[in-house]
C-alpha atoms as a PDB file:
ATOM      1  CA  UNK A   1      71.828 201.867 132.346  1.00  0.00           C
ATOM      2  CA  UNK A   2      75.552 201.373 132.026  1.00  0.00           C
ATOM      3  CA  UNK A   3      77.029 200.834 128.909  1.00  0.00           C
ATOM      4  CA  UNK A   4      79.981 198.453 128.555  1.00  0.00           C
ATOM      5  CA  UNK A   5      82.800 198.686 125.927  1.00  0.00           C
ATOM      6  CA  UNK A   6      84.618 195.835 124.283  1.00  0.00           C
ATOM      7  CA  UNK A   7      87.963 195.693 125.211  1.00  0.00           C
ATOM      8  CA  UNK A   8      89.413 193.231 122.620  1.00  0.00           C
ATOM      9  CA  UNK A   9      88.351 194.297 118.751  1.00  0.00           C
ATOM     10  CA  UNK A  10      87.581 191.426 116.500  1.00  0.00           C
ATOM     11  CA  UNK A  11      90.567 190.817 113.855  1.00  0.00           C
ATOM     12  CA  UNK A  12      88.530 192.735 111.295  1.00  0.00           C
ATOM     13  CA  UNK A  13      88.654 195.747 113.735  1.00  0.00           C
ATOM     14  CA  UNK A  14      92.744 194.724 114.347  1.00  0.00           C
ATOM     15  CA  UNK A  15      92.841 194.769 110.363  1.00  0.00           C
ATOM     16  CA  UNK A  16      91.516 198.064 109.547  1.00  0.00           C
ATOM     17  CA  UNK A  17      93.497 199.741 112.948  1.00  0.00           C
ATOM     18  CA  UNK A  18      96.837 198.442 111.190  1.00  0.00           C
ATOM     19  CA  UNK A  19      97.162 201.633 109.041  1.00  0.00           C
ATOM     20  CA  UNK A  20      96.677 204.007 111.615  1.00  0.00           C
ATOM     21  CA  UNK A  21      98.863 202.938 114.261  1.00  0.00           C
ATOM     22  CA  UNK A  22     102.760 205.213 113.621  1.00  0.00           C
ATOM     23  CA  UNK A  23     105.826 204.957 115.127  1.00  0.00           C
ATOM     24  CA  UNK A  24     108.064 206.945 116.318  1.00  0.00           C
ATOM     25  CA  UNK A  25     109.757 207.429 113.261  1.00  0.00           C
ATOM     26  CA  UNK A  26     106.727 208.431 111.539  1.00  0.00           C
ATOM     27  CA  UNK A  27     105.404 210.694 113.764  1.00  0.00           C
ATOM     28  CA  UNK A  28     108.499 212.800 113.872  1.00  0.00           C
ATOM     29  CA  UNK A  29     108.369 212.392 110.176  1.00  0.00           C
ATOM     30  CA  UNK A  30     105.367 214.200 110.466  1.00  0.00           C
ATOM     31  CA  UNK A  31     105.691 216.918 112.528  1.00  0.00           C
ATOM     32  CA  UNK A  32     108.386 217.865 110.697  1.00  0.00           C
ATOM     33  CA  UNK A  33     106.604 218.339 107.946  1.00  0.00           C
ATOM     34  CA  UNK A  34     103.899 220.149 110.064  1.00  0.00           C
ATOM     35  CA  UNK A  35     106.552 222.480 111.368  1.00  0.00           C
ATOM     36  CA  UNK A  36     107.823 223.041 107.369  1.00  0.00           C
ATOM     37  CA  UNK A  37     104.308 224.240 106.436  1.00  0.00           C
ATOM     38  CA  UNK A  38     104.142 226.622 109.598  1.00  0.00           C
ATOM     39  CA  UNK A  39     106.918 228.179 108.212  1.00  0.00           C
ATOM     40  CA  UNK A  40     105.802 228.201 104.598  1.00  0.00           C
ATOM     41  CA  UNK A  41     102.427 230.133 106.268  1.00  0.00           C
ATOM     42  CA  UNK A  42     104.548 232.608 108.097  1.00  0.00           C
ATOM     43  CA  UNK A  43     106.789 233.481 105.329  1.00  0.00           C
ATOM     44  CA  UNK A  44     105.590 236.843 102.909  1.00  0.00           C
ATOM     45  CA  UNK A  45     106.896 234.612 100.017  1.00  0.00           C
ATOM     46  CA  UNK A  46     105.073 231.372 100.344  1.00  0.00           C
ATOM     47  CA  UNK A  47     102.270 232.452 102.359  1.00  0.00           C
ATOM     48  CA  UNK A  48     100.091 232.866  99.867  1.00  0.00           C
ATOM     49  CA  UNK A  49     100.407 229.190  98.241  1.00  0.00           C
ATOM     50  CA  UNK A  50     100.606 227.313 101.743  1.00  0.00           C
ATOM     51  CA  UNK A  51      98.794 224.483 102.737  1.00  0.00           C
ATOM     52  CA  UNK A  52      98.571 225.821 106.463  1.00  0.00           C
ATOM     53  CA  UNK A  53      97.531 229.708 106.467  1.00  0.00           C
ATOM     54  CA  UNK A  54      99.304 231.633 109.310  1.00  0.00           C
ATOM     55  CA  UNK A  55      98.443 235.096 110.425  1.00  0.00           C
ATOM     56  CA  UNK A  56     101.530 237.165 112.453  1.00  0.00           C
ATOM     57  CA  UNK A  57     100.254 238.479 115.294  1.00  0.00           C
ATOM     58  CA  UNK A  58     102.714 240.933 118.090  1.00  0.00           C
ATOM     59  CA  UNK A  59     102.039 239.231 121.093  1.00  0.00           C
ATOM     60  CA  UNK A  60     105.140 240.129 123.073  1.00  0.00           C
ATOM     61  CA  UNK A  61     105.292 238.232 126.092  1.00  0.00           C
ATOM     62  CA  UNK A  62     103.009 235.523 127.551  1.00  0.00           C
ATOM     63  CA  UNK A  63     101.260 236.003 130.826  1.00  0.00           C
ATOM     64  CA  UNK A  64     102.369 234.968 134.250  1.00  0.00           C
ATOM     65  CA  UNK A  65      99.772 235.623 136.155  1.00  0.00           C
ATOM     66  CA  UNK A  66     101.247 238.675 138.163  1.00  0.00           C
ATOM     67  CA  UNK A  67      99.370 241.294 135.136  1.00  0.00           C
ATOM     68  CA  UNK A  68      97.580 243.765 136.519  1.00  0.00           C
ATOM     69  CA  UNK A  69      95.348 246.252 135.113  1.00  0.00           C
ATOM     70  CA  UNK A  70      92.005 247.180 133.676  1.00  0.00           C
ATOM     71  CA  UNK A  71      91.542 245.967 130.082  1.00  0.00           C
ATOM     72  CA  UNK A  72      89.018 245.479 127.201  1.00  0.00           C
ATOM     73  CA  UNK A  73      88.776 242.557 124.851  1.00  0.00           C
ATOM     74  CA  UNK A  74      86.154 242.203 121.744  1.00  0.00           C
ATOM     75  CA  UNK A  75      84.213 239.260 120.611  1.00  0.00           C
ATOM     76  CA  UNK A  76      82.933 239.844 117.106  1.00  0.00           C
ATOM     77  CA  UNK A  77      80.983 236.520 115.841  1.00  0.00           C
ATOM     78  CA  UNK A  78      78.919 236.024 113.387  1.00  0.00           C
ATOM     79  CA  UNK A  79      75.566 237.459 114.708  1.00  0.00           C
ATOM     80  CA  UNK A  80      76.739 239.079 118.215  1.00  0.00           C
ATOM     81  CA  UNK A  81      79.441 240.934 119.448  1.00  0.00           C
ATOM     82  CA  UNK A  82      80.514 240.742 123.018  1.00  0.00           C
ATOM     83  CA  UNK A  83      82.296 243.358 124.946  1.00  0.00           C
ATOM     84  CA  UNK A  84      84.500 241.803 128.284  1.00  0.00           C
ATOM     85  CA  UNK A  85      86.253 244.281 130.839  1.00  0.00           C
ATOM     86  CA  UNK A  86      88.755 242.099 132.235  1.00  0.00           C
ATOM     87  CA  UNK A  87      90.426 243.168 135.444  1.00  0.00           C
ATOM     88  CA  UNK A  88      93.567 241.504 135.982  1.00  0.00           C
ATOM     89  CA  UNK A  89      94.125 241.843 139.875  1.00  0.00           C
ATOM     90  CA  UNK A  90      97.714 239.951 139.655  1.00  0.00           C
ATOM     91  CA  UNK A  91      98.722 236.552 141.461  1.00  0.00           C
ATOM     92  CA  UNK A  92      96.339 234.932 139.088  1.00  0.00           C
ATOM     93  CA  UNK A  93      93.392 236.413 140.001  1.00  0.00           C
ATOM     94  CA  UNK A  94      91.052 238.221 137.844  1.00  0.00           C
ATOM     95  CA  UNK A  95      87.206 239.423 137.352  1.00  0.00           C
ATOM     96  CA  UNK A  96      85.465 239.650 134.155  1.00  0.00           C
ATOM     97  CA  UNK A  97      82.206 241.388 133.323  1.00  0.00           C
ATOM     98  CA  UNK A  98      80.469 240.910 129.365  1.00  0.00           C
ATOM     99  CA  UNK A  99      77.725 242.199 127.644  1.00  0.00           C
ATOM    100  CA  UNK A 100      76.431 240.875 124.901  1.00  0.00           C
ATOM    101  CA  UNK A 101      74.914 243.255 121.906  1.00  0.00           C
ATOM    102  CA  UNK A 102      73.317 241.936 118.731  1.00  0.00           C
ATOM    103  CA  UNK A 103      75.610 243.020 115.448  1.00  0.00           C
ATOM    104  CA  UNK A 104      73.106 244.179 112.680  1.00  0.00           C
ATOM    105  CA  UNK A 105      73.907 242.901 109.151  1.00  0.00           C
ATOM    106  CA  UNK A 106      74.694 246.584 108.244  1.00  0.00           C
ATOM    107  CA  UNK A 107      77.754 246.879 111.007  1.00  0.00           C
ATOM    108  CA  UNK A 108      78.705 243.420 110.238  1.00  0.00           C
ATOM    109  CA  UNK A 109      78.572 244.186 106.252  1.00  0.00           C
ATOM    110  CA  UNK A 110      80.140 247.890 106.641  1.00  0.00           C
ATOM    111  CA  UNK A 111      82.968 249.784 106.809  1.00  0.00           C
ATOM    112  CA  UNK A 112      85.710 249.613 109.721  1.00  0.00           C
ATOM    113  CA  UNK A 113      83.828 253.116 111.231  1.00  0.00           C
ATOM    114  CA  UNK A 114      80.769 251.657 111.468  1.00  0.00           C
ATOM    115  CA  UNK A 115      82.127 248.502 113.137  1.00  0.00           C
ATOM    116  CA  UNK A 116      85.012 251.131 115.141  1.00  0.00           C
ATOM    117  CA  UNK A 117      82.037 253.244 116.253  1.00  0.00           C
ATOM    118  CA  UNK A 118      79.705 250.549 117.621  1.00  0.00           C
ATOM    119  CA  UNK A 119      82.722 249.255 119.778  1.00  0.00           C
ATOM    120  CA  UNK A 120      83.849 252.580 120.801  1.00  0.00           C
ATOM    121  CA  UNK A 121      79.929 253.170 122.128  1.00  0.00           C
ATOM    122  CA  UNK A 122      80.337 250.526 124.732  1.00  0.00           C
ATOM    123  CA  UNK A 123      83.903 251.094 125.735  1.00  0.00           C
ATOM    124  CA  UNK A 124      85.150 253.393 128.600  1.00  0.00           C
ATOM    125  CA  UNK A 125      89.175 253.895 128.942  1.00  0.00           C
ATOM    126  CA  UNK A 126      90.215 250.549 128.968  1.00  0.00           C
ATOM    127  CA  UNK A 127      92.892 249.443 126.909  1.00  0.00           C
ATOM    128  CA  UNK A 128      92.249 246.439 123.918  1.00  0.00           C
ATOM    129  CA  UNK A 129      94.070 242.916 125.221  1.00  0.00           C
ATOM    130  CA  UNK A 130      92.494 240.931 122.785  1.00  0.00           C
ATOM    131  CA  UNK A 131      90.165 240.915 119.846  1.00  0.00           C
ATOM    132  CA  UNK A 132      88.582 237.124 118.958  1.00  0.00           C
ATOM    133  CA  UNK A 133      87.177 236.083 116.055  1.00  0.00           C
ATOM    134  CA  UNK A 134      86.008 233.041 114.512  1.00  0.00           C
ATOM    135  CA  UNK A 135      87.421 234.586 111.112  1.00  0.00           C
ATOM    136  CA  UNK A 136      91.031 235.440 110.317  1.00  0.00           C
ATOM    137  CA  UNK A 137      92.566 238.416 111.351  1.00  0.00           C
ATOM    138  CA  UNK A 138      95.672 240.080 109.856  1.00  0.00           C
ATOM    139  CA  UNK A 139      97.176 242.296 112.233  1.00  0.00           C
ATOM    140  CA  UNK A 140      99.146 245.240 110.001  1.00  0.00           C
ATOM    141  CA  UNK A 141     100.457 247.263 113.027  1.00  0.00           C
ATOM    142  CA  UNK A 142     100.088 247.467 116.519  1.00  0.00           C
ATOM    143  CA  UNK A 143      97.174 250.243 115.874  1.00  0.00           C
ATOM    144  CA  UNK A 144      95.408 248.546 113.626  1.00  0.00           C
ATOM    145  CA  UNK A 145      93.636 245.077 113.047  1.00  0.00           C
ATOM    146  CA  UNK A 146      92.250 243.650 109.325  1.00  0.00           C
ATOM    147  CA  UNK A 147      89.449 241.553 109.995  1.00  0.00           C
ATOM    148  CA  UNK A 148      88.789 238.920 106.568  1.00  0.00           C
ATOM    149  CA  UNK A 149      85.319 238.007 106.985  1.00  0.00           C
ATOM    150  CA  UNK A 150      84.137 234.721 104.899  1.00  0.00           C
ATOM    151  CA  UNK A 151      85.464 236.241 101.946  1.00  0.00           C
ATOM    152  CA  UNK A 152      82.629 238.610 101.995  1.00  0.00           C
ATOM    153  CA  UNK A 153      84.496 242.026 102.947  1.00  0.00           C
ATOM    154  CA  UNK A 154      87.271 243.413 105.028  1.00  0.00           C
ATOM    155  CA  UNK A 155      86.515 245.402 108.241  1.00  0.00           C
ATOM    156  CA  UNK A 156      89.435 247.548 109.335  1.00  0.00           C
ATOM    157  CA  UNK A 157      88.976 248.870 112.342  1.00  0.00           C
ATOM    158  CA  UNK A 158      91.622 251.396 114.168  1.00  0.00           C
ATOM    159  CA  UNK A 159      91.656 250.310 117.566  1.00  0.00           C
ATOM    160  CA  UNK A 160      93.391 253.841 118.454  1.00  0.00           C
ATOM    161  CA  UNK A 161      89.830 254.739 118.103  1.00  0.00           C
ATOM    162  CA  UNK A 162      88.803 252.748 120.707  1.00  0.00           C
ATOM    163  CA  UNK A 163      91.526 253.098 123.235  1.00  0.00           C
END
């Protein structure tokens, strides 16, 4: 059965929307101040007090679509950890293959070698394009990734090990 919508709201509906409609004016007014608390999050000096928490990452370029190669990106959630060889074929085209492998509590409560050597099991010599994470990630250096999970501990994990 379809269900039909009102298309005219009742003035009490009218009277409530009033406060959410913006203009112009306001919404630049706030992106602006979006934009001021990106910066606060990327800046050393304020980071730590911002509203919006930003991570740096070194992305250098973004991708066109003509990338080719054979590369390996990590999924670490909360329970699983999945493991995608990507191969970028160029002119858009790619193929991507994933397994997924349950993450026991002790590799997802260790150190950065446990966690290092349970990714470097599945890998072959593909190179890391990626890691994801539901959790922030601090990237220190090109080599290396700090993984802040829920407050609980910090995972380091040397991707030079993996590559």
């Amino acid at each position: 059965m379809a269900t039909t919508h009102q298309h005219n709201p009742t003035p009490e509906v009218k009277e409530l929307g009033k406060c959410l409609a913006l203009d112009d004016n306001q919404l630049r007014d706030i992106m602006a101040k979006i934009e001021m608390e990106y910066k606060k999050g990327l800046d050393p000096v304020t980071a730590p007090t911002a509203c919006v928490k930003m991570l740096l990452t070194y992305i250098r370029a973004i991708a066109v679509g003509e990338e080719k190669g054979e590369f390996l990106a990590l999924d670490l959630g909360g329970t699983n950890f999945r493991v995608l060889r990507i191969t970028l074929e160029g002119g858009c085209r790619s193929t991507m293959h994933n397994k997924i492998y349950s993450m026991p509590d002790s590799v997802q409560q260790g150190t950065g070698t446990e966690v290092t050597w349970t990714v470097k099991k599945e890998k072959k010599r593909q190179k890391v394009i990626g890691v994801k994470n539901k959790t922030p990630i601090h990237l220190n250096e090109k080599q290396s990734v700090l993984i802040v999970i829920k407050n609980v501990t910090n995972i380091k994990i040397h991707l030079n090990h993996c590559v």
